[in-house]
Protein backbone atom coordinates (compact mmCIF):
# COMPACT_ATOMS: atom_id res chain seq x y z
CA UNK A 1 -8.29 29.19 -81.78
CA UNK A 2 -9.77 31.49 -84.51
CA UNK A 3 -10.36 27.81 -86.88
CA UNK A 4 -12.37 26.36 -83.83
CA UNK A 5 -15.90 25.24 -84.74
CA UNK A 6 -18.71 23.56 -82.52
CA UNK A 7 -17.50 20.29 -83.49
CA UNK A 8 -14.14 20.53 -82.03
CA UNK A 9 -15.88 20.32 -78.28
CA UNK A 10 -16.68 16.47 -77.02
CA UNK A 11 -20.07 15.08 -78.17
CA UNK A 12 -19.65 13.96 -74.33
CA UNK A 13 -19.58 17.25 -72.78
CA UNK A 14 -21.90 19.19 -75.28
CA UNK A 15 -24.57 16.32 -73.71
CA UNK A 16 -23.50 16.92 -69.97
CA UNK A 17 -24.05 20.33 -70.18
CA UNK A 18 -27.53 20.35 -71.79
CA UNK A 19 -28.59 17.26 -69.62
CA UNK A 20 -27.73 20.02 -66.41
CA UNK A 21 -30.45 22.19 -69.17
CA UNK A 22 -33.49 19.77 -68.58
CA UNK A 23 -36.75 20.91 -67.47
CA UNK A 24 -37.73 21.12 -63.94
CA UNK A 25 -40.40 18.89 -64.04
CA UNK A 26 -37.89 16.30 -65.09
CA UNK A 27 -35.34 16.76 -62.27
CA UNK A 28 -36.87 14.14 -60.55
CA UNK A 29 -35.71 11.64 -62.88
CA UNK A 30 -32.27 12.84 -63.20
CA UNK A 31 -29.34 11.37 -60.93
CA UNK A 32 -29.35 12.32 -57.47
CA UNK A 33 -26.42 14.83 -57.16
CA UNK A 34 -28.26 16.85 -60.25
CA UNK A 35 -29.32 20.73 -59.04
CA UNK A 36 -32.58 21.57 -59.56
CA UNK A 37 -33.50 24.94 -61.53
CA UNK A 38 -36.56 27.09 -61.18
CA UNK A 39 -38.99 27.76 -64.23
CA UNK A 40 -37.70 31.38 -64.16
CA UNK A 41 -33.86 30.38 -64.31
CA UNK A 42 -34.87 27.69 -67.41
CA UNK A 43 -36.43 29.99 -69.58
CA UNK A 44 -33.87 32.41 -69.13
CA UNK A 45 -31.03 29.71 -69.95
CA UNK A 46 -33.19 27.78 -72.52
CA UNK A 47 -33.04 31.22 -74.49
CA UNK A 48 -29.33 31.55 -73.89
CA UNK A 49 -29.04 28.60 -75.93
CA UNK A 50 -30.90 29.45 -79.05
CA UNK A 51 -27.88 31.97 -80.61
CA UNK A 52 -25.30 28.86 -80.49
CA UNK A 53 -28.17 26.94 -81.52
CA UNK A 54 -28.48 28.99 -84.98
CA UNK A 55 -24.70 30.24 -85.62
CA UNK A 56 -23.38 26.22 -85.14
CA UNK A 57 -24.78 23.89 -87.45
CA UNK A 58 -23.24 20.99 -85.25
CA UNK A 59 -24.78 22.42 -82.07
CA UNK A 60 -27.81 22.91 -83.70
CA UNK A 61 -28.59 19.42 -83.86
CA UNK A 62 -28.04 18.37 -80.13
CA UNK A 63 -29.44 21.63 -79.16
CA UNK A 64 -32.70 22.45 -80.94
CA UNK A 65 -34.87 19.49 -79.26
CA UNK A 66 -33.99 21.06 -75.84
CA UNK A 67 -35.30 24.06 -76.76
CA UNK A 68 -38.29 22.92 -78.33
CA UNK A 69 -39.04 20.09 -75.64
CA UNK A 70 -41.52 22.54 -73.95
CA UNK A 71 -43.74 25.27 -75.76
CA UNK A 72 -46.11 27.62 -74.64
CA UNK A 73 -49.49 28.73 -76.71
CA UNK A 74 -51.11 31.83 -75.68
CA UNK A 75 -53.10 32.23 -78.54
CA UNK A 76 -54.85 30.99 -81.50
CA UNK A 77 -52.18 32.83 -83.40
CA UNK A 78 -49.48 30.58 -81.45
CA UNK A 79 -51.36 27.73 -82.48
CA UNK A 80 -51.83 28.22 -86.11
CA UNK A 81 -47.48 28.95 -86.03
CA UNK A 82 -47.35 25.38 -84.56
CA UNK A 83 -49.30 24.16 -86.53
CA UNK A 84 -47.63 25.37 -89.76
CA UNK A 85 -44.17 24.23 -88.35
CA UNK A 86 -45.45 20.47 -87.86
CA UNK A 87 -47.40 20.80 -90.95
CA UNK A 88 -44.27 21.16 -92.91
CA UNK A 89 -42.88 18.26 -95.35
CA UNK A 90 -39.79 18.65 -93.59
CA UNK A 91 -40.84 18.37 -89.83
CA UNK A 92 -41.49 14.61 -90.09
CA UNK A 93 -37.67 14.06 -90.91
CA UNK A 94 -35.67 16.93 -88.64
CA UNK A 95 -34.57 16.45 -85.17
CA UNK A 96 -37.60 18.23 -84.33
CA UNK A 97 -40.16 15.38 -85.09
CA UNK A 98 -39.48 13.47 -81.78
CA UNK A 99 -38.27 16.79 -79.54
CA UNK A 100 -41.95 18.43 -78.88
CA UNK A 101 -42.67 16.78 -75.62
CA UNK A 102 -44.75 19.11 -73.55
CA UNK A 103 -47.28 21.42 -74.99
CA UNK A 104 -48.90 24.33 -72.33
CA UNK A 105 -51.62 26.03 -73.72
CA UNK A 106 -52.43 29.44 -71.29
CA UNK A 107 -56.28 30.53 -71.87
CA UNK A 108 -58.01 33.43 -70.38
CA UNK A 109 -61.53 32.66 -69.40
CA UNK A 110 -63.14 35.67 -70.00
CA UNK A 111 -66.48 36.15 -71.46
CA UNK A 112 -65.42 39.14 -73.76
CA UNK A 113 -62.75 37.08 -75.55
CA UNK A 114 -63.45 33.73 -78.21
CA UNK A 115 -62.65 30.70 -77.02
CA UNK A 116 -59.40 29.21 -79.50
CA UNK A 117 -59.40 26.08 -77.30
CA UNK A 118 -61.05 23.58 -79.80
CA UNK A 119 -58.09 24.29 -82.42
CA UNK A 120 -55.83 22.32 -80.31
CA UNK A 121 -57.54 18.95 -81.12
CA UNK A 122 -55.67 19.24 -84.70
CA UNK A 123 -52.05 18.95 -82.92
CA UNK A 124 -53.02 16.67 -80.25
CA UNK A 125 -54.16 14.56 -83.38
CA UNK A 126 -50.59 14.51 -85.01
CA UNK A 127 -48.39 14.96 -81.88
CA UNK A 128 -49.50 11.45 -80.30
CA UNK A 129 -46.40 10.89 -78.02
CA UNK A 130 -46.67 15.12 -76.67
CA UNK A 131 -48.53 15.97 -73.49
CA UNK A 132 -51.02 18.96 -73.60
CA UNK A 133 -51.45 20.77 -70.59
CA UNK A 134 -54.19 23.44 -70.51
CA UNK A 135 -54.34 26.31 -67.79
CA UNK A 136 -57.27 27.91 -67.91
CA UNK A 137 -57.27 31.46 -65.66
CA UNK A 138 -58.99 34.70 -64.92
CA UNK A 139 -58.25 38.17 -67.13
CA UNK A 140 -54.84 39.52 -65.73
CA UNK A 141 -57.44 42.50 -64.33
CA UNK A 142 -57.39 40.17 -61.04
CA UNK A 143 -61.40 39.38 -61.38
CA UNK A 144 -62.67 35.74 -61.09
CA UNK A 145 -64.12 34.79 -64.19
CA UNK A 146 -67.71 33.21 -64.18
CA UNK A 147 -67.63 29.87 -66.11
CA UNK A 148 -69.76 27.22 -67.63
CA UNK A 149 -68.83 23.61 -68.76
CA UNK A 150 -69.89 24.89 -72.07
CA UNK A 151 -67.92 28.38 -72.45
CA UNK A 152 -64.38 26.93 -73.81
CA UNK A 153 -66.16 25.13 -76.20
CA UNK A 154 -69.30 27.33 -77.54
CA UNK A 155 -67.21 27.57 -81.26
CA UNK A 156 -66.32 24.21 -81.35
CA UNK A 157 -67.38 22.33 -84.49
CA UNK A 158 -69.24 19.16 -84.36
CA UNK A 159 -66.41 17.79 -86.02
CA UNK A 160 -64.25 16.85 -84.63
CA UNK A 161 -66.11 15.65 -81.59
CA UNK A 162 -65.36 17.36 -78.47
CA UNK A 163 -63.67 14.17 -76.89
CA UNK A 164 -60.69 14.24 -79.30
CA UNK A 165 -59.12 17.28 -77.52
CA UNK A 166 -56.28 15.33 -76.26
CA UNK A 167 -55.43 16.77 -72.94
CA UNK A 168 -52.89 15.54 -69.82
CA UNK A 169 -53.05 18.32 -67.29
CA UNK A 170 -55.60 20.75 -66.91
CA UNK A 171 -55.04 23.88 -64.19
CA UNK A 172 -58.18 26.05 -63.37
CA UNK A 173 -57.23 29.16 -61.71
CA UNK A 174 -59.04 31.94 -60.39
CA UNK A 175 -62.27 31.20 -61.34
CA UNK A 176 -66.32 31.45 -60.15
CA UNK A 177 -68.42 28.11 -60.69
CA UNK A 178 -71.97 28.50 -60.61
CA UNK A 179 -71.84 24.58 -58.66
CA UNK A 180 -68.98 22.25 -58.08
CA UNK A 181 -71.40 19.87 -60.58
CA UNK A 182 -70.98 22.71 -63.02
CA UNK A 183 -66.81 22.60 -62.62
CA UNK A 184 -66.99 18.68 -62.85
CA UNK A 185 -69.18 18.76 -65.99
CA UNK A 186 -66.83 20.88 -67.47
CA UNK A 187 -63.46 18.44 -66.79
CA UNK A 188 -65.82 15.27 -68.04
CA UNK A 189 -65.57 17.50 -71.55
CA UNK A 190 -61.93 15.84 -71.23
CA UNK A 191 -62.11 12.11 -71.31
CA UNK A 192 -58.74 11.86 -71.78
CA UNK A 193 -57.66 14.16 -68.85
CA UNK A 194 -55.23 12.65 -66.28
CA UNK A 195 -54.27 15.51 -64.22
CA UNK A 196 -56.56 18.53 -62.47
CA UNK A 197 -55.42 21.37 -60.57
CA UNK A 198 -57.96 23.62 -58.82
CA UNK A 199 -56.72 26.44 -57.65
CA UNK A 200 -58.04 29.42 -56.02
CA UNK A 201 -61.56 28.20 -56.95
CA UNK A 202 -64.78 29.83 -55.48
CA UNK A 203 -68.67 27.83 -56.20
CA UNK A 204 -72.28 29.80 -55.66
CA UNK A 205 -73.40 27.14 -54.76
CA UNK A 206 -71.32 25.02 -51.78
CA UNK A 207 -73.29 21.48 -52.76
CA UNK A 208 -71.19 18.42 -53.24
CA UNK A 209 -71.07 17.52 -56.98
CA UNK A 210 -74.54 15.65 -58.19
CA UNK A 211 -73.04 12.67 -59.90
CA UNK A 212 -76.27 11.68 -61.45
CA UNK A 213 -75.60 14.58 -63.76
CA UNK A 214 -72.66 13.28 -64.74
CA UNK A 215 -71.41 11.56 -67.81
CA UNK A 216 -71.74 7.12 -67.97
CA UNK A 217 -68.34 7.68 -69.17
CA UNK A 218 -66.44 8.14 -65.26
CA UNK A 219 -65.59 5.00 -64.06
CA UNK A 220 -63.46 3.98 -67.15
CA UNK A 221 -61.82 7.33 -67.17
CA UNK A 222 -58.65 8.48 -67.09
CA UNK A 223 -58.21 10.67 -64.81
CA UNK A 224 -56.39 9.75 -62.04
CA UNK A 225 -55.40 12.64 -60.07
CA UNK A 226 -57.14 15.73 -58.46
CA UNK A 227 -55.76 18.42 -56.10
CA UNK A 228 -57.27 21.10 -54.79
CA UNK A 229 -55.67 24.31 -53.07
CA UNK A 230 -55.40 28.06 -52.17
CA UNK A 231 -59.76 27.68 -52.22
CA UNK A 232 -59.66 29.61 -48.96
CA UNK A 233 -63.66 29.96 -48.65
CA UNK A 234 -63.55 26.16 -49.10
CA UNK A 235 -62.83 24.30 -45.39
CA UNK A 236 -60.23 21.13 -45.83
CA UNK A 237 -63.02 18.70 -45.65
CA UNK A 238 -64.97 20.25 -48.66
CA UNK A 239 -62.07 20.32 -50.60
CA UNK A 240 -61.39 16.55 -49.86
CA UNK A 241 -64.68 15.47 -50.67
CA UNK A 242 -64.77 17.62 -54.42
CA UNK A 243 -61.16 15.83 -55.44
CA UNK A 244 -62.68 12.41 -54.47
CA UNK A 245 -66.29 13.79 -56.32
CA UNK A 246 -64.30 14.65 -59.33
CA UNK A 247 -62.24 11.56 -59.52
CA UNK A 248 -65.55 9.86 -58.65
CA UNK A 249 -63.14 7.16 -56.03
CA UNK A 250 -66.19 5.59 -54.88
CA UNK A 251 -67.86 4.40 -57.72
CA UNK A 252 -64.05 3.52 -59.76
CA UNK A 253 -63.21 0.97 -56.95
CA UNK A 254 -66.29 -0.30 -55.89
CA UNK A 255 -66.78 1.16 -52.53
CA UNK A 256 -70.49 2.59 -50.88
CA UNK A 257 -70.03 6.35 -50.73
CA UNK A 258 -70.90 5.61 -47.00
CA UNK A 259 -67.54 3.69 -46.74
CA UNK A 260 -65.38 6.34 -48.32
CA UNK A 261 -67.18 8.99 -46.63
CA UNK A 262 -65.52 7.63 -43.32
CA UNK A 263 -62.21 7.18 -44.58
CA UNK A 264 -62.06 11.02 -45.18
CA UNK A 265 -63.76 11.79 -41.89
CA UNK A 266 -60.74 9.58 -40.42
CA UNK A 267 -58.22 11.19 -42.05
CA UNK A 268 -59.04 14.60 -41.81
CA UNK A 269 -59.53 14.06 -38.43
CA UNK A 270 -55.96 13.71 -38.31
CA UNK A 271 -55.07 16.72 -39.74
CA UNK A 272 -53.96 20.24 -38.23
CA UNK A 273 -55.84 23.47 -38.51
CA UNK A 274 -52.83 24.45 -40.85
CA UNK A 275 -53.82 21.86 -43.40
CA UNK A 276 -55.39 23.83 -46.48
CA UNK A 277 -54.25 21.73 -49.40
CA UNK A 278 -55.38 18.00 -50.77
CA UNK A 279 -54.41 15.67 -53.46
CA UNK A 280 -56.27 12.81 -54.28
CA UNK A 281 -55.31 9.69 -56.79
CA UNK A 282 -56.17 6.98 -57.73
CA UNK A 283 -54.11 3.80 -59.52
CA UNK A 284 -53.95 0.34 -59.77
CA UNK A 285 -50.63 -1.37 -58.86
CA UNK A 286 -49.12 -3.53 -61.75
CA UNK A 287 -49.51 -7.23 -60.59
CA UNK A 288 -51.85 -6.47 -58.12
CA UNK A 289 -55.75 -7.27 -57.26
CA UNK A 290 -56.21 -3.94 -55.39
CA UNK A 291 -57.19 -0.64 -56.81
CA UNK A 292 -55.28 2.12 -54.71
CA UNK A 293 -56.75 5.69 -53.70
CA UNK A 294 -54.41 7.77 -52.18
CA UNK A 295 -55.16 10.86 -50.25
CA UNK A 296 -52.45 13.34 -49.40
CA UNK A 297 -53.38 16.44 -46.41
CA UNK A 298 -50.92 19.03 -46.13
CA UNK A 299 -50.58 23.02 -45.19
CA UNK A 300 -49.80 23.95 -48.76
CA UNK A 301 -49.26 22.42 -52.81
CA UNK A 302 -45.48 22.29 -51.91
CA UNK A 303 -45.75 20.07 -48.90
CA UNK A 304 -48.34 17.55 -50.75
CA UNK A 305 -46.19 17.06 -53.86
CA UNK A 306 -42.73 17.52 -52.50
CA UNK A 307 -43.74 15.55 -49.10
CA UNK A 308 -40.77 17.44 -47.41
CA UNK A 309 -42.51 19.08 -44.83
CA UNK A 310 -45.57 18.31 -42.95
CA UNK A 311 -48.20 15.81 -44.53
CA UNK A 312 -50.64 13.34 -44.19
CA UNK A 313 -50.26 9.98 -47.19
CA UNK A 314 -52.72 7.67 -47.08
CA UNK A 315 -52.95 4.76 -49.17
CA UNK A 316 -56.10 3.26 -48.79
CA UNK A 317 -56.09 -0.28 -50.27
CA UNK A 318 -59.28 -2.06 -51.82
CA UNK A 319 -59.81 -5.59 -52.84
CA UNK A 320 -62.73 -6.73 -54.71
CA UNK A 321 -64.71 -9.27 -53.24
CA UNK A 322 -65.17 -12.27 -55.74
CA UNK A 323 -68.22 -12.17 -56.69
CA UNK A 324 -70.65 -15.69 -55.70
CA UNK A 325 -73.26 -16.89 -58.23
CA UNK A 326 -75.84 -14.97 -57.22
CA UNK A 327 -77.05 -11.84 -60.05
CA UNK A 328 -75.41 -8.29 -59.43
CA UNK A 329 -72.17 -6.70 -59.31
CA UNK A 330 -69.12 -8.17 -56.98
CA UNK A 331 -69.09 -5.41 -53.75
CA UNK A 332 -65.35 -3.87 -52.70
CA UNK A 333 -64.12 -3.73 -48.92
CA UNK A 334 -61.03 -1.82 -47.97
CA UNK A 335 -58.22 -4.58 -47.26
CA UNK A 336 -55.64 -2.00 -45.73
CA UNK A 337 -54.46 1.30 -45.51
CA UNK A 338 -51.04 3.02 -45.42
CA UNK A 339 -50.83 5.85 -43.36
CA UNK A 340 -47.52 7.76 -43.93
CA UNK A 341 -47.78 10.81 -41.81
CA UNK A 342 -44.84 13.79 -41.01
CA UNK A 343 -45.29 16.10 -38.61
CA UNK A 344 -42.00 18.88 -37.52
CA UNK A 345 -44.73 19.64 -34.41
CA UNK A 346 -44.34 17.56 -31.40
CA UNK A 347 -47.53 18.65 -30.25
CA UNK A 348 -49.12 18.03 -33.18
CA UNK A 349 -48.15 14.54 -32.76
CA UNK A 350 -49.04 14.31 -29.76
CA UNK A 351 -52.86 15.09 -30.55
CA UNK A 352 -53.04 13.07 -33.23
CA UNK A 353 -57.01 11.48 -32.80
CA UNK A 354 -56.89 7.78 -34.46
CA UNK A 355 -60.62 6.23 -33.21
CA UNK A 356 -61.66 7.74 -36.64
CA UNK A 357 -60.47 5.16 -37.93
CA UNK A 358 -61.64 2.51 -35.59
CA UNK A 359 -64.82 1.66 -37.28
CA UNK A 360 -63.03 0.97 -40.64
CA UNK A 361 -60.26 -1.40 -39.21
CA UNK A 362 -62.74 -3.31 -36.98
CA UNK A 363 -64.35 -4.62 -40.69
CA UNK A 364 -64.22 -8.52 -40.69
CA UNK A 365 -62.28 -7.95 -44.06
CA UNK A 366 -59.60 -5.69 -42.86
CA UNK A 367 -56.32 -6.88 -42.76
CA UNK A 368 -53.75 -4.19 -41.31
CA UNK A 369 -53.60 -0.68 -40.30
CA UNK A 370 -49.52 -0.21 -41.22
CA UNK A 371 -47.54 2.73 -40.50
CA UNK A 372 -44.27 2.84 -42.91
CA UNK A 373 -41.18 4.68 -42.75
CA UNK A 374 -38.55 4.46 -45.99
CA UNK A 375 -36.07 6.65 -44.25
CA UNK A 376 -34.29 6.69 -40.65
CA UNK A 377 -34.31 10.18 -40.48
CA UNK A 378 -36.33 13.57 -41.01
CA UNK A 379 -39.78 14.55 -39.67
CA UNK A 380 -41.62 11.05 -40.89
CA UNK A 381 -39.24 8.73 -39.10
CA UNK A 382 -39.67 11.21 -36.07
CA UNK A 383 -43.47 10.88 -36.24
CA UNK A 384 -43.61 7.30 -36.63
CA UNK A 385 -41.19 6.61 -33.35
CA UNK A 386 -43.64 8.47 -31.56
CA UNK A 387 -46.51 6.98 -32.92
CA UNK A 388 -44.80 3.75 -31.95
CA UNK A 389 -43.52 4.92 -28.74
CA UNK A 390 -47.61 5.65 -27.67
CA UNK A 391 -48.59 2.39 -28.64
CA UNK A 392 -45.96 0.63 -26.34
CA UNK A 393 -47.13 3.29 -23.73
CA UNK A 394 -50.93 2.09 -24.53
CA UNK A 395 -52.00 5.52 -25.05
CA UNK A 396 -52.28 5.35 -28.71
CA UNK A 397 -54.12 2.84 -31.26
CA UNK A 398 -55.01 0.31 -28.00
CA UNK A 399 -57.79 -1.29 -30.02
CA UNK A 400 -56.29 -1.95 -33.13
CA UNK A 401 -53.04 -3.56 -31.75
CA UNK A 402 -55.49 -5.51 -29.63
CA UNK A 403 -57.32 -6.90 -33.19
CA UNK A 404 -54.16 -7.82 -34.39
CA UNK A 405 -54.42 -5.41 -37.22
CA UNK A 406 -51.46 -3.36 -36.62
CA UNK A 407 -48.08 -3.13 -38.10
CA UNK A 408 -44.87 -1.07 -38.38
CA UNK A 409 -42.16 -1.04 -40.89
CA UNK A 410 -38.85 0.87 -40.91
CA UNK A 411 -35.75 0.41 -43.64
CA UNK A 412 -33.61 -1.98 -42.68
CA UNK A 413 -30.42 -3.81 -44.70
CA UNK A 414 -32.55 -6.89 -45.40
CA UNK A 415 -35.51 -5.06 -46.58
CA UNK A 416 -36.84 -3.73 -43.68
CA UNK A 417 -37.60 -4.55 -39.97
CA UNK A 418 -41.64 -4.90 -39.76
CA UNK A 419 -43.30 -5.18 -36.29
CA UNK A 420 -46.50 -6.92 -35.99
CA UNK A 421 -49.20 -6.52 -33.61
CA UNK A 422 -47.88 -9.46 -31.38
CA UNK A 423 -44.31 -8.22 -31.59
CA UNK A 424 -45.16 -5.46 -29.96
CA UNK A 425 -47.27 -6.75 -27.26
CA UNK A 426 -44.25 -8.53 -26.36
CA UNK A 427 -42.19 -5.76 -26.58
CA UNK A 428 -44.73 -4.47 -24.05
CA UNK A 429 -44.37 -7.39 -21.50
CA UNK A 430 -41.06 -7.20 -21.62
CA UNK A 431 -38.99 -4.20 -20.97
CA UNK A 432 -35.85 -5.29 -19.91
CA UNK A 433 -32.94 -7.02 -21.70
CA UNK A 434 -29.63 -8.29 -21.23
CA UNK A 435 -26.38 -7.89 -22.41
CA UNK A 436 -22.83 -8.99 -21.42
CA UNK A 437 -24.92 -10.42 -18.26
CA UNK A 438 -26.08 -7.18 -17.63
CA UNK A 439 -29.63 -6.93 -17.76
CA UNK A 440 -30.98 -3.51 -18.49
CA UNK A 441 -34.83 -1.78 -18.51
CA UNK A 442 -35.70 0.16 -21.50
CA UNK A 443 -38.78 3.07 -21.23
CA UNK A 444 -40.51 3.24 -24.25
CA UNK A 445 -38.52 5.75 -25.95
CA UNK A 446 -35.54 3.26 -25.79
CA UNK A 447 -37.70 0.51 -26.67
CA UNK A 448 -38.13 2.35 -29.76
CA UNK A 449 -34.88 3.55 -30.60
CA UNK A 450 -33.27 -0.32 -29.97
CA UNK A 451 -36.38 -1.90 -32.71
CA UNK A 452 -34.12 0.58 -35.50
CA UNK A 453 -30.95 -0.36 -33.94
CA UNK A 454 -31.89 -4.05 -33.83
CA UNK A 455 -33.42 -4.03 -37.47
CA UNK A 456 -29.84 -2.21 -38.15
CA UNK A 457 -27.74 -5.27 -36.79
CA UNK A 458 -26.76 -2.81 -34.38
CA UNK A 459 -29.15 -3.57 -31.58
CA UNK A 460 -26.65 -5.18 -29.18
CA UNK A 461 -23.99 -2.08 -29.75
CA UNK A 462 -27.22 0.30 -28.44
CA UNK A 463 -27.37 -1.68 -25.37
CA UNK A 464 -23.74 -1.53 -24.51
CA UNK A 465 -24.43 2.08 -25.15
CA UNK A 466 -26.59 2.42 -22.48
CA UNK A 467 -25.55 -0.08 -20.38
CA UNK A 468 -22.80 2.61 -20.24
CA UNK A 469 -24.40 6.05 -20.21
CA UNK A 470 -26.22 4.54 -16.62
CA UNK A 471 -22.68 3.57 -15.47
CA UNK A 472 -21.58 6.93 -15.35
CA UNK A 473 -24.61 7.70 -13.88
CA UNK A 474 -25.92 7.99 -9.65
CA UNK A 475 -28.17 5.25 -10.40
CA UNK A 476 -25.90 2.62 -11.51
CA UNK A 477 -25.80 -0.65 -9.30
CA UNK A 478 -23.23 -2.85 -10.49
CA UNK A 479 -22.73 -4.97 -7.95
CA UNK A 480 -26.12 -6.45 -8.13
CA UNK A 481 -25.95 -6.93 -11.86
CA UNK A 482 -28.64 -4.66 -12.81
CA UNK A 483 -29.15 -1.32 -14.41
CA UNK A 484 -31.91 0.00 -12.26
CA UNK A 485 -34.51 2.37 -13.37
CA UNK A 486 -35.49 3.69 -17.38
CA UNK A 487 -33.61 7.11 -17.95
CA UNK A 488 -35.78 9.74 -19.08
CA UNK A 489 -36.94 9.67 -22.44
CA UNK A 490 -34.82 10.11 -25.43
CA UNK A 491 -35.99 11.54 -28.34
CA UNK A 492 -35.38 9.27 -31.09
């Protein structure tokens, strides 16, 4: 077809190949069947496309805001070339205007080099809808970098002001803080900051972060999520506590450092000696009174953002307490907490230590310690059956079924099956059922297993099921009517 041009292939295929072309950090949003590409394999295809991209004016349109979607600045050089582009009569009318929507500025941190930072604050002035994501790293000589709040920004002009360097994400990577307060000083230089990353961090000093050094400016800002890995001098529960210093938790929803204090105790408590990552968040649901922190324990960055593997979710949900007329601010109190937790380990599960946990559900305010599943299958399902199987056993979580404060949901075809702390006690008086007049004693395990079957519409059909496995069995006694005797323990 020698008179073919772009044009002559279906504006509907052109798009379904370049929407299989999106960034990773957008497959999440894409449909369901979509494969997922590495960073690697997207550069290397997102170059592929820039010779149709300049030989076909037709593909040119549909293809160049791919390819400019995400850009990389390395150097003040790189900047000033942006900067020229979008300073261009023409930018504000080509396809390119709306394309730029993810900026990632790379930065060396070493002494011997300027800092070009600051000259970002002209594009994140004039590319309002673009996120800017910083990553700020050691020399490529493999040394950690020592580094004050002040180094990026010892050639910054007074004008602009500091604050209008627009930034979304920030990664820190490799380097040497004199103090955690001197590495939180230095991400309050970024009021508009919504994301951290610390990674492979080491401090001088090992003291929490002094928040009384800290700018007025914390509790309205916007940062709202903090994760901290790879810091292998750092122990789990330091790392914990410098996410929740950074985000400053405490003080945004209301609660007495003694109060969160505990809740990390209680959930670290929880977690495995493999645990060496944390991510910590905070939000406020739309149409809802509570503010939300949410803690998230894993072995590694991939198993606390993917939540694949093994993991500890917590949200941790706090009311504030209307305040009466008396002078001073209204106090918080924790009103309930989600624990989502996934272990592959059965012993791990087995040792889980919940009295942690005790003091804070005990609270006159408290409402409900709930463990939630959204799936009937994989490792968190498997965890929260035998969570759920202990409790019927009394071996787990005695005292907080005992205050009424403890609940259970799985997915069911009606929105769920949730057991509350007096269905379960009655699952606990009662172990046997009946069906077709056969009545038939369930062990824990089974008890379990018929809750999802019964929440299913399928709990009857799980009865005849066993009502039949024990008829083929030696301990069958049909003639008096009754399956004798709990098999041993299936695992759900």
């Amino acid at each position: 077809m020698p008179d073919a041009t772009g044009a002559d292939l279906p504006p509907e295929m052109l798009s379904r190949i370049l929407y299989y072309l999106t960034p990773p950090d957008t497959c999440k949003n894409r449909a369901s069947h979509s494969f997922e590409l590495s960073w690697k394999k997207y550069l290397r295809l997102k170059s592929g496309l820039a010779t149709p991209s300049l030989v076909c004016k037709h593909w040119s349109e549909a293809i160049r805001p791919l390819l400019f979607s995400r850009l990389g600045l390395r150097s003040a050089e790189d900047v000033r070339m942006l900067r020229n582009v979008i300073d261009s009569p023409r930018f504000r009318t080509s396809s390119l205007s709306g394309a730029i929507q993810r900026v990632s500025i790379q930065q060396e941190a070493a002494q011997t080099k300027p800092a070009w930072l600051h000259h970002v604050h002209w594009l994140t002035s004039r590319l309002q809808e673009t996120l800017f994501h910083c990553y700020i790293t050691s020399p490529t000589d493999g040394s950690h970098s020592m580094i004050g709040h002040r180094d990026l920004f010892r050639s910054l002009p007074r004008v602009p002001p500091l604050y209008s360097l627009r930034l979304t994400g920030l990664v820190l990577r490799k380097l040497q803080f004199a103090s955690a307060t001197e590495a939180a000083l230095l991400i309050d230089g970024f009021p508009f900051l919504q994301r951290l990353a610390c990674y492979q961090l080491t401090f001088l000093d090992p003291s929490p972060v002094v928040q009384s050094r800290r700018s007025s400016r914390r509790p309205s800002s916007s940062l709202v999520q903090c994760q901290v890995y790879q810091c292998e001098a750092i122990p789990l529960s330091a790392k914990a506590a410098l996410a929740s210093d950074i985000l400053s938790i405490a003080t945004r929803v209301g609660l007495d450092f003694h109060t969160w204090d505990a809740v990390l105790h209680a959930l670290l408590a929880l977690a495995p000696g493999t645990f060496q990552a944390v991510r910590v968040e905070i939000r406020q649901p739309e149409h809802s009174s509570l503010k939300v922190p949410r803690v998230i324990l894993g072995p590694s960055t991939d198993d606390i953002f993917s939540l694949r593997g093994s993991y500890i979710d917590a949200y941790i949900g706090v009311r504030q307490e209307n305040a009466g007329q008396g002078v001073g601010p209204p106090s918080a109190f924790i009103d309930r907490i989600y624990l989502c937790l996934s272990f592959s380990d059965a012993q791990a599960i087995e040792s889980l230590r919940f009295d942690d946990l005790q003091t804070i559900v005990d609270a006159p305010l408290f409402d409900g310690l709930r463990f939630p599943s959204d799936t009937l299958d994989g490792p968190r399902c498997k965890t929260l059956k035998a969570i759920l199987r202990s409790v019927l056993q009394g071996t787990q979580l005695d005292w907080a079924l005992k205050s009424d404060k403890l609940k259970f949901r799985f997915p069911g075809p009606q929105g769920g099956r949730v057991l509350n702390s007096q269905d379960i006690r009655s699952l606990q008086a009662s172990l046997e059922h009946t069906i077709d007049d056969v009545t038939i004693t369930l062990d824990a395990a089974e008890q379990v297993e018929w809750i999802i079957r019964d929440g299913q519409g399928k709990g009857d059909e799980y009865l005849e099921e066993l009502v039949a496995a024990r008829a083929r069995g030696p301990s069958a006694d049909a003639s008096s009517g009754t399956v004798a005797g709990p098999s041993a323990p299936k695992e759900a």
